[in-house]
C-alpha atoms as a PDB file:
ATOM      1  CA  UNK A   1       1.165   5.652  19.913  1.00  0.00           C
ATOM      2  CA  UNK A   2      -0.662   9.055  18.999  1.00  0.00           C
ATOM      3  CA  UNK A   3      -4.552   8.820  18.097  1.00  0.00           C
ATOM      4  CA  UNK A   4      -3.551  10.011  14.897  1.00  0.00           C
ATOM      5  CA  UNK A   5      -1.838   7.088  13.623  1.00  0.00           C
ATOM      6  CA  UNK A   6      -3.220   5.071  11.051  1.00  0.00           C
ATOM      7  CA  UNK A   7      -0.416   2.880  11.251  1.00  0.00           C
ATOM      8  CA  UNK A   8       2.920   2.310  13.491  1.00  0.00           C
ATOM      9  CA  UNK A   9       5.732   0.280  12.658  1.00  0.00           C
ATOM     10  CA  UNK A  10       8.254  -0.136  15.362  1.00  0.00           C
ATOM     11  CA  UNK A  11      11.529  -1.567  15.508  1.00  0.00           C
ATOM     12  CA  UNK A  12      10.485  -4.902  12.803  1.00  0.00           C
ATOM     13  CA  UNK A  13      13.195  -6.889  11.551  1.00  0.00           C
ATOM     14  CA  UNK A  14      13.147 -10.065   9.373  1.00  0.00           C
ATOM     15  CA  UNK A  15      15.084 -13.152   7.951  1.00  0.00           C
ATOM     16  CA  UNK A  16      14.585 -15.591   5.386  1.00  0.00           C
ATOM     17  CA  UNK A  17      16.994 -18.388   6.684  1.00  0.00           C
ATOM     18  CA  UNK A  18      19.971 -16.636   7.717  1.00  0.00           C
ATOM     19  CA  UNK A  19      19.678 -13.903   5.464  1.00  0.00           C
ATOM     20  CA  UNK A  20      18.257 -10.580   7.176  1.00  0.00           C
ATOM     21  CA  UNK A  21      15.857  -8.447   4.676  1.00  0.00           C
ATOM     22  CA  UNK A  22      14.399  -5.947   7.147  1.00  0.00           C
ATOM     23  CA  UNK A  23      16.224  -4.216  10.068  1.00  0.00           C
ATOM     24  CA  UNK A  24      14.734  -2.602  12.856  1.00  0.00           C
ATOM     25  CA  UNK A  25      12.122  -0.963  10.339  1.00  0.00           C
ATOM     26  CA  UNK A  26      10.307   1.725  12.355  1.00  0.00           C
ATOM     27  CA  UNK A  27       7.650   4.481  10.724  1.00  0.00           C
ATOM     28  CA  UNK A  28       4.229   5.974  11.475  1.00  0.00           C
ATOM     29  CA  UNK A  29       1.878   6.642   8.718  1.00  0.00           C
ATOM     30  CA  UNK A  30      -0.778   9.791   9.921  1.00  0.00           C
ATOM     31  CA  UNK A  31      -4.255   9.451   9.989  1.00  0.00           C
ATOM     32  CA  UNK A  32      -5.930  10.480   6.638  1.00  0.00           C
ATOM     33  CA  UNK A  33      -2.542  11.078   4.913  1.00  0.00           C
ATOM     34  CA  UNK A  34      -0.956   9.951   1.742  1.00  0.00           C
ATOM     35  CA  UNK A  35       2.996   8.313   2.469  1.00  0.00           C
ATOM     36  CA  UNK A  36       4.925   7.013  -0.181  1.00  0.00           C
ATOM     37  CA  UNK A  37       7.314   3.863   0.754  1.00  0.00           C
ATOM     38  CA  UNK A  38      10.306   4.801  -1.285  1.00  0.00           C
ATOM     39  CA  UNK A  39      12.535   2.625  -2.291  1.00  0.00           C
ATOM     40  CA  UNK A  40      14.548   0.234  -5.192  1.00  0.00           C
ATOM     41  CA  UNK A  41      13.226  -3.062  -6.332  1.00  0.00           C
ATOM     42  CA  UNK A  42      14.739  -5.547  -3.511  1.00  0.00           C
ATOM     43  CA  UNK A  43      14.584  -3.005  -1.006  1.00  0.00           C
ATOM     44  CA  UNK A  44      12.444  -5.008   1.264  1.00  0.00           C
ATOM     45  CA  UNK A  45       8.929  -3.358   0.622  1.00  0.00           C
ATOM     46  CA  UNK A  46       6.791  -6.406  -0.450  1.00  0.00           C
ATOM     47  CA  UNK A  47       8.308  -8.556   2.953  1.00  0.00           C
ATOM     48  CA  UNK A  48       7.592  -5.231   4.963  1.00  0.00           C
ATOM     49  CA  UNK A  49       3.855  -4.970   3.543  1.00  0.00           C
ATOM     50  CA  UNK A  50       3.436  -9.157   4.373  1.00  0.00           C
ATOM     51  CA  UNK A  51       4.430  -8.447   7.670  1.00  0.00           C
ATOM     52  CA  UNK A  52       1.854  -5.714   8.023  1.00  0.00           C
ATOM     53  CA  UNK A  53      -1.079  -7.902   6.361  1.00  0.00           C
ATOM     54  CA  UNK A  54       0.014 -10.640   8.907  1.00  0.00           C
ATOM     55  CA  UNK A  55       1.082 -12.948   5.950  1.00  0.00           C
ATOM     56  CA  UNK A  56       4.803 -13.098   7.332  1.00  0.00           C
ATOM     57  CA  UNK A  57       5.451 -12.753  11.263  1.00  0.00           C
ATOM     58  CA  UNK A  58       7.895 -10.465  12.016  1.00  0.00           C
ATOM     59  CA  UNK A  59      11.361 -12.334  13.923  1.00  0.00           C
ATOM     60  CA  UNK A  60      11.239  -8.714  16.202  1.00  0.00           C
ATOM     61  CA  UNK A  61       9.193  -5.398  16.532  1.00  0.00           C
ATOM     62  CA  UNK A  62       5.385  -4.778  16.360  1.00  0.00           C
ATOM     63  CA  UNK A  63       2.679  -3.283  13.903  1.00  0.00           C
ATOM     64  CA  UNK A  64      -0.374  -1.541  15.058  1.00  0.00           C
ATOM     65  CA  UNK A  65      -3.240  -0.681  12.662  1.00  0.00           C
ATOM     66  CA  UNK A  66      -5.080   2.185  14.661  1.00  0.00           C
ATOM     67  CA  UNK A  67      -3.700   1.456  18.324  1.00  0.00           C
ATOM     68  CA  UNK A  68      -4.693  -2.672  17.397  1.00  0.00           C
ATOM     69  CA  UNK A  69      -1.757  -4.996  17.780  1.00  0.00           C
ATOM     70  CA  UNK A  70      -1.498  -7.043  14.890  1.00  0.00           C
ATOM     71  CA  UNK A  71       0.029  -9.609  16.701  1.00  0.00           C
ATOM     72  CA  UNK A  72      -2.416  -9.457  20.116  1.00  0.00           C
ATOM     73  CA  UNK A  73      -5.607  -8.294  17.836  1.00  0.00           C
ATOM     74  CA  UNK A  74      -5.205  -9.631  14.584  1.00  0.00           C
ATOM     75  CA  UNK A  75      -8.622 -10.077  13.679  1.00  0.00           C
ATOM     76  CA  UNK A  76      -9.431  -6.590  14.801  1.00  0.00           C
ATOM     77  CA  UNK A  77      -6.347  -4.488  12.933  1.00  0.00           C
ATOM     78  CA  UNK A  78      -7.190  -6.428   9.509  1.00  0.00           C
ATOM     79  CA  UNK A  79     -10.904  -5.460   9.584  1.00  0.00           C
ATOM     80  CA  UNK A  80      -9.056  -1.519   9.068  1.00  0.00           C
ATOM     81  CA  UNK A  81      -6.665  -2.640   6.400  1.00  0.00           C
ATOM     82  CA  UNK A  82      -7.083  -3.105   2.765  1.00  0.00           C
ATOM     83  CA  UNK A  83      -4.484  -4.422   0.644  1.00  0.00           C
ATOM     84  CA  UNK A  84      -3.773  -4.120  -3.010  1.00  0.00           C
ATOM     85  CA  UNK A  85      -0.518  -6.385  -3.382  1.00  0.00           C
ATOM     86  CA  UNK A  86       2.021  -5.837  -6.676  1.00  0.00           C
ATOM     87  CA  UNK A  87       1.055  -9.451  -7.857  1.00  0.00           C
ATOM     88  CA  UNK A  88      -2.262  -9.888  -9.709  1.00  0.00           C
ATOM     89  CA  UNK A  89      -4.518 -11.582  -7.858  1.00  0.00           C
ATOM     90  CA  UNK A  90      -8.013 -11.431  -9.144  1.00  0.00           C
ATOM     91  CA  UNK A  91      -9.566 -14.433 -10.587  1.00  0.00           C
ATOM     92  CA  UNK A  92      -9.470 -13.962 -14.478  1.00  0.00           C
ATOM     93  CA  UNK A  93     -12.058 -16.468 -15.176  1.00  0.00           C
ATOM     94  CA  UNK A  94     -14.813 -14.960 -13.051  1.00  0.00           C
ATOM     95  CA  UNK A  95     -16.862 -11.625 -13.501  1.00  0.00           C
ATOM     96  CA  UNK A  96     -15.688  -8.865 -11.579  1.00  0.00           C
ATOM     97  CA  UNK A  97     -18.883  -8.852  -9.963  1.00  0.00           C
ATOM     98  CA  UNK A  98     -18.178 -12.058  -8.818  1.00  0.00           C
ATOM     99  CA  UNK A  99     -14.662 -11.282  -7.958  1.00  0.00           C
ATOM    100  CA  UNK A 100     -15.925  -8.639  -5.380  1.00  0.00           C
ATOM    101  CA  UNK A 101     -18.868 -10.494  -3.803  1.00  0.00           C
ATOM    102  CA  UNK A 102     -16.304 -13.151  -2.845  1.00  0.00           C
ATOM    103  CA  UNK A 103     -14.144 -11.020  -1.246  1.00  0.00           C
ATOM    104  CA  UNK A 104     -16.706  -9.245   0.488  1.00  0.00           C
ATOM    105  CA  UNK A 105     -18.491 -12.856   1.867  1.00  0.00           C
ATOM    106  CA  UNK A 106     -15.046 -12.832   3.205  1.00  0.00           C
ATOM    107  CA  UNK A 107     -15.240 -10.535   5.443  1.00  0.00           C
ATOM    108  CA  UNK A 108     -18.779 -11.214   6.466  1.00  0.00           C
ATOM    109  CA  UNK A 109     -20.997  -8.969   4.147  1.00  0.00           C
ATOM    110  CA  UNK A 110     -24.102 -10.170   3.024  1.00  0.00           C
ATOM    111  CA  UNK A 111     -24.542 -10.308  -1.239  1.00  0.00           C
ATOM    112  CA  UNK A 112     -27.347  -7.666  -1.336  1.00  0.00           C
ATOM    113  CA  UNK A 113     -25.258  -4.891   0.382  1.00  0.00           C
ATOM    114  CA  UNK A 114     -21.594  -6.478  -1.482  1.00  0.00           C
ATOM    115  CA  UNK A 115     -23.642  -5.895  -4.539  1.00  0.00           C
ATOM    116  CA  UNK A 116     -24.575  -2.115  -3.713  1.00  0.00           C
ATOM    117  CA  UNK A 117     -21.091  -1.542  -2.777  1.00  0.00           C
ATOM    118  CA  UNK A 118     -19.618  -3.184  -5.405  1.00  0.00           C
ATOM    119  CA  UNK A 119     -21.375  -1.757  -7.641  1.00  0.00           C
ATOM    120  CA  UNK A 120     -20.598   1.758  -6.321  1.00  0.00           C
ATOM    121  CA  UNK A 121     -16.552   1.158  -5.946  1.00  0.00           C
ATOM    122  CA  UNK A 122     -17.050   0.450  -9.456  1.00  0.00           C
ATOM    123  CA  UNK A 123     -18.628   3.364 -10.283  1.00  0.00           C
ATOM    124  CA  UNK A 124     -15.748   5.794  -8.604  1.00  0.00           C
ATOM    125  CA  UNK A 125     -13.010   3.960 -10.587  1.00  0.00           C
ATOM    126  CA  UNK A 126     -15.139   4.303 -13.690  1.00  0.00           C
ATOM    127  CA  UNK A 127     -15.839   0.377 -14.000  1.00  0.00           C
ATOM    128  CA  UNK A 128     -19.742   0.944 -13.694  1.00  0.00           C
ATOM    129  CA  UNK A 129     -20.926  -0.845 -16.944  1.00  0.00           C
ATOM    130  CA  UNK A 130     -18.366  -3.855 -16.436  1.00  0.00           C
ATOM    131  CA  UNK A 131     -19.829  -5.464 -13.340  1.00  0.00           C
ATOM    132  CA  UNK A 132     -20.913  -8.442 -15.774  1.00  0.00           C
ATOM    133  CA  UNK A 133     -17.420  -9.048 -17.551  1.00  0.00           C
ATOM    134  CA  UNK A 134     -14.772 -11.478 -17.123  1.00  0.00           C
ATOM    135  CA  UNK A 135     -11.528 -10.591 -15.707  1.00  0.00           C
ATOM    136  CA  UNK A 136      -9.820 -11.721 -18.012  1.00  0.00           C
ATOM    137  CA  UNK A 137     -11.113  -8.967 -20.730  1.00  0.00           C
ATOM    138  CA  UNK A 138      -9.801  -6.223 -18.854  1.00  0.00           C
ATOM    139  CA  UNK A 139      -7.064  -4.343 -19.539  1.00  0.00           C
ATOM    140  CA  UNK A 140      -4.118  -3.857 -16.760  1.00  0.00           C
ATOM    141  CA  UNK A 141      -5.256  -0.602 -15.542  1.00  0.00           C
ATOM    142  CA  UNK A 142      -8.666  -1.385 -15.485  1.00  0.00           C
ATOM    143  CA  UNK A 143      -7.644  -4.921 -13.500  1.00  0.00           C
ATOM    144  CA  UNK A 144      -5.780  -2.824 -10.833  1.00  0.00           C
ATOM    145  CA  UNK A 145      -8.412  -0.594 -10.698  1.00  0.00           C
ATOM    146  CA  UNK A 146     -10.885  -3.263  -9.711  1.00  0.00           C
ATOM    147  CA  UNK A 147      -8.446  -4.698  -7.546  1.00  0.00           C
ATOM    148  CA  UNK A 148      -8.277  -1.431  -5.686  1.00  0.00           C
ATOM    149  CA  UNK A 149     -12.423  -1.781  -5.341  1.00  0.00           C
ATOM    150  CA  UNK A 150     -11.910  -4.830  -3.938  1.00  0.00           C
ATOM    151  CA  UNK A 151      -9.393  -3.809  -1.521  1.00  0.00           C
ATOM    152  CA  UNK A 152     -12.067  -1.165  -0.376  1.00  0.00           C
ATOM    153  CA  UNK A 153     -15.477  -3.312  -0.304  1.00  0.00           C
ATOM    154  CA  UNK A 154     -15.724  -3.706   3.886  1.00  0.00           C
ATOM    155  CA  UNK A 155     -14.525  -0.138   4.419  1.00  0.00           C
ATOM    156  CA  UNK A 156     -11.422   0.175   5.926  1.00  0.00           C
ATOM    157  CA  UNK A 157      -9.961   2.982   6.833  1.00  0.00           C
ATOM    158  CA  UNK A 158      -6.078   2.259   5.568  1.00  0.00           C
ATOM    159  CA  UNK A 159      -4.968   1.346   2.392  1.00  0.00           C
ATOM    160  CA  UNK A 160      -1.444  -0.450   1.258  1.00  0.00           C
ATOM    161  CA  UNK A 161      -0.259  -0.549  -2.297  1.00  0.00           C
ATOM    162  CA  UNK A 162       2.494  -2.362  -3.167  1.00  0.00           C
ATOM    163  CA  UNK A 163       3.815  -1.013  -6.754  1.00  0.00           C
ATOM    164  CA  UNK A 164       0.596  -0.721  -7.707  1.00  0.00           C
ATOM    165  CA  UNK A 165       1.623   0.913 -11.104  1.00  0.00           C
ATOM    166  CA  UNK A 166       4.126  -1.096 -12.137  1.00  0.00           C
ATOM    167  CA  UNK A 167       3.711  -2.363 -15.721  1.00  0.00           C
ATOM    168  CA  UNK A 168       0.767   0.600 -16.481  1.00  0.00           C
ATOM    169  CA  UNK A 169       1.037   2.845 -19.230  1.00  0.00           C
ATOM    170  CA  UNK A 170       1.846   6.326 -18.278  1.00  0.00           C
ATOM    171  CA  UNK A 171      -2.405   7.363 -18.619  1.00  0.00           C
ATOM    172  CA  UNK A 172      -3.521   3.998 -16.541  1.00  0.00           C
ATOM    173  CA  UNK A 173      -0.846   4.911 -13.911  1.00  0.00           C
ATOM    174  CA  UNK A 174      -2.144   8.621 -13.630  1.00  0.00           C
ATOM    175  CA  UNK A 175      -5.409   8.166 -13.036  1.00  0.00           C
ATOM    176  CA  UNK A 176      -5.218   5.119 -10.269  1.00  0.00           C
ATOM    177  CA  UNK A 177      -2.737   7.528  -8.505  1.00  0.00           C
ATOM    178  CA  UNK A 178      -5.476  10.367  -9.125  1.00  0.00           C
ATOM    179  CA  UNK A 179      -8.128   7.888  -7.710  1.00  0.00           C
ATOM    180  CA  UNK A 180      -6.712   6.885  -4.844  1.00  0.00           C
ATOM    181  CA  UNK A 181      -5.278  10.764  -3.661  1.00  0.00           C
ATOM    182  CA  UNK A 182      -8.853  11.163  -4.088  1.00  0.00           C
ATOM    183  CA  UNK A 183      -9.380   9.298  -1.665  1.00  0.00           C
ATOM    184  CA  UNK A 184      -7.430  10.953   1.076  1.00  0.00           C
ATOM    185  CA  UNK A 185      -8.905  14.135   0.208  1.00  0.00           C
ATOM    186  CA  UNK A 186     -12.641  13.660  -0.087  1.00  0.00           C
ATOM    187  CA  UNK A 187     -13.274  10.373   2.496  1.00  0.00           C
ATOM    188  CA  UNK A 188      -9.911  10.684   4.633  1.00  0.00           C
ATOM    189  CA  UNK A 189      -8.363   7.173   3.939  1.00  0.00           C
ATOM    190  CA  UNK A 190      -5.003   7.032   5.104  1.00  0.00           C
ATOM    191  CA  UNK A 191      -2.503   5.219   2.628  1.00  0.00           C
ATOM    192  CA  UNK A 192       0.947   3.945   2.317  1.00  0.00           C
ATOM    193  CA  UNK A 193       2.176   3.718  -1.027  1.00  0.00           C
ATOM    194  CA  UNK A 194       5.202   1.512  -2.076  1.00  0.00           C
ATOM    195  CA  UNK A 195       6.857   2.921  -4.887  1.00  0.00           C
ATOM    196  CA  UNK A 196      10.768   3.353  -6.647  1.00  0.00           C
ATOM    197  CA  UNK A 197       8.779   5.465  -8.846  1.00  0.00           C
ATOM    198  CA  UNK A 198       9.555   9.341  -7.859  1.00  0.00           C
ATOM    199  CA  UNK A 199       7.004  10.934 -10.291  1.00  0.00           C
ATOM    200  CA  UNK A 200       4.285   9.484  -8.200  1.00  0.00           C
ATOM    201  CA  UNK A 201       5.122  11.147  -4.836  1.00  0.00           C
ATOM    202  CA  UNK A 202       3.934  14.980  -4.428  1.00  0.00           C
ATOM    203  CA  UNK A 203       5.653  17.715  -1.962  1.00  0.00           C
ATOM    204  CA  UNK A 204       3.367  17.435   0.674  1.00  0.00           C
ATOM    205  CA  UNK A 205       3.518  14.200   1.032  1.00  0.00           C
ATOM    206  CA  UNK A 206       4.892  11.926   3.517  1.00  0.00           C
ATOM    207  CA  UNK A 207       7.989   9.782   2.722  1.00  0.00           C
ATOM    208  CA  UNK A 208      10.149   6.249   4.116  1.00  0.00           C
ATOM    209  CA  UNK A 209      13.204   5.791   2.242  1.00  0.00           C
ATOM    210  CA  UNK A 210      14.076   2.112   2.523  1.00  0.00           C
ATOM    211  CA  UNK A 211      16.930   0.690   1.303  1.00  0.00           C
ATOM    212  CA  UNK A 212      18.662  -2.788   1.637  1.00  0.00           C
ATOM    213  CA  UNK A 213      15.972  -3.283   4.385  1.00  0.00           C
ATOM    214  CA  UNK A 214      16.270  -0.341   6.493  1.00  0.00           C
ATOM    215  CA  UNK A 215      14.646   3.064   6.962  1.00  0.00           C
ATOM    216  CA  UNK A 216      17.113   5.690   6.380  1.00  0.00           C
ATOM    217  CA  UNK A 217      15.556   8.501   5.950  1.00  0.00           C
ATOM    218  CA  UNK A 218      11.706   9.339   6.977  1.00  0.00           C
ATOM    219  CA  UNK A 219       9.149  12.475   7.232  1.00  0.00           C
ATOM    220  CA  UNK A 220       7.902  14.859   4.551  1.00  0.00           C
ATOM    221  CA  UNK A 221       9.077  14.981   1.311  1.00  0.00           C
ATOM    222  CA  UNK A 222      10.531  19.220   1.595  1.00  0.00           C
ATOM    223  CA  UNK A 223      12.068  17.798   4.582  1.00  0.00           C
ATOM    224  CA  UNK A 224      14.290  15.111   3.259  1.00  0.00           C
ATOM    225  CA  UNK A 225      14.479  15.956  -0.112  1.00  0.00           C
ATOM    226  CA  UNK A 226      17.458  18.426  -0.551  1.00  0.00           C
ATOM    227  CA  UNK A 227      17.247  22.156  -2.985  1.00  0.00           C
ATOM    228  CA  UNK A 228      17.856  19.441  -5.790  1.00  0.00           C
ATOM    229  CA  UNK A 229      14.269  17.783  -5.231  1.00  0.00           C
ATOM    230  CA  UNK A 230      13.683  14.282  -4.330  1.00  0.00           C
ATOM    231  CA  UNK A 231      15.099  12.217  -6.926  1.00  0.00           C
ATOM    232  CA  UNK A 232      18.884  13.848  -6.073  1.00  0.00           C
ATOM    233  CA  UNK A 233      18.500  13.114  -2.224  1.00  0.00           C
ATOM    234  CA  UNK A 234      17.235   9.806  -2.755  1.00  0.00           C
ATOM    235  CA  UNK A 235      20.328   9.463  -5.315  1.00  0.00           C
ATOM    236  CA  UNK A 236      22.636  11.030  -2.293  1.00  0.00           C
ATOM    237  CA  UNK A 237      21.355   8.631   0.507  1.00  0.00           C
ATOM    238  CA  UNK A 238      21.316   5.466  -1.072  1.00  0.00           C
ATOM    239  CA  UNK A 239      24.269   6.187  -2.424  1.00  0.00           C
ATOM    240  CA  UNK A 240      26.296   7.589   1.278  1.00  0.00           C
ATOM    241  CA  UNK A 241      24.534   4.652   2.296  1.00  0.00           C
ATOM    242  CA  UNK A 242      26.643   2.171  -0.323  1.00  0.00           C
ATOM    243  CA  UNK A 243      29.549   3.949   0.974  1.00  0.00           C
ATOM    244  CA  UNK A 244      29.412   3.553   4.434  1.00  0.00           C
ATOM    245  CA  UNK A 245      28.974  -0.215   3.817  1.00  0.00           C
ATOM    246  CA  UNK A 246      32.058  -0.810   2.263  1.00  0.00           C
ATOM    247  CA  UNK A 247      34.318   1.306   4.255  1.00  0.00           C
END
């Protein structure tokens, strides 16, 4: 694995029952780079990002987090990885404040310094005067956007999204995309975005195309997109991929 991987997937596959939804999924996501997971709803990228976080166990293949083993060094891979998954998971009925000091006693911070860095996660996703409010008042932007705090409070250096946009309005879903490309730039997070959303993936990004549970087609975007941009080779190789199928 090269030092500059945030993240390596090799060679997972995985079944619910008999039914296979990943297939020898293999990828590397650079260190300090921004690569969108491409792909249609059912394509397999919520079991792919469980498998990652450690909440599935992958049938075959391994993930490593920065050269850890997520199998042999669990403990060790996670402390690098913060999650935002596509399902809302804050507690509405406690402050945000509250919501982030539990997750940070989670992973072993004390409540003075969760406060302080709670307080200044907040601050960069421009939630600094709602530390006090209830969950449940905010609006679905600003709950992703806290969830995306939360997903940074012990520092780790990648960050997974699942669909993190889905069911934003167009302004809410520019500016968490904004925030988090911030990111890379200015502090060097490495991320890996799921999306089926093409306006959300820029040319110098990195893309995984993943479709019916496999990769097929990976690396940056001006390499597999064709002269017709993104949108018409993703249209091209899901659709040769359809074909091939039911030859």
């Amino acid at each position: 694995m090269s030092a500059a991987d945030a993240l390596r997937v090799e060679n997972v596959s995985h079944w619910f029952g008999v039914r296979q939804v990943l297939s020898e999924v293999s990828f590397r996501v650079p260190q300090g780079q921004f690569v969108a997971l491409l792909g249609p709803n059912g394509a397999g990228k919520t079991t792919l990002f469980a498998i990652i976080a450690r909440l599935y166990h992958s049938r075959t293949g391994a993930v490593r987090v920065f050269e850890r083993d997520m199998q042999r060094e669990p403990s060790r891979a996670l402390a690098d990885l913060g999650i935002v998954f596509q399902a809302r998971t804050l507690d509405p009925d406690l402050t945000i404040g509250q919501n982030l000091v539990y997750h940070a006693a989670l992973h072993g911070i004390v409540k003075r310094h969760a406060v302080e860095r709670s307080a200044a996660l907040l601050a960069r996703v421009g939630l600094a005067d709602r530390m006090d409010d209830k969950v449940r008042t905010l609006s679905g932007g600003q709950a992703r956007r806290v969830e995306i705090a939360r997903a940074l409070i012990h520092q780790p250096r990648l960050l997974l999204l699942d669909e993190p946009t889905v069911g934003l309005d167009m302004a809410s879903r520019s500016d968490i995309v904004a925030d988090i490309r911030a990111l890379v730039r200015e502090e060097g997070l490495s991320v890996l975005w799921a999306t089926h959303i093409l306006d959300e993936i820029e040319p110098d990004d990195g893309v995984v195309v993943l479709h019916e549970g496999q990769v097929i087609a990976s690396g940056p975007v001006r390499s597999v997109a064709s002269e017709g941009g993104l949108a018409t080779a993703f249209h091209q190789l899901t659709n040769d991929r359809r074909v091939k199928e039911n030859a």
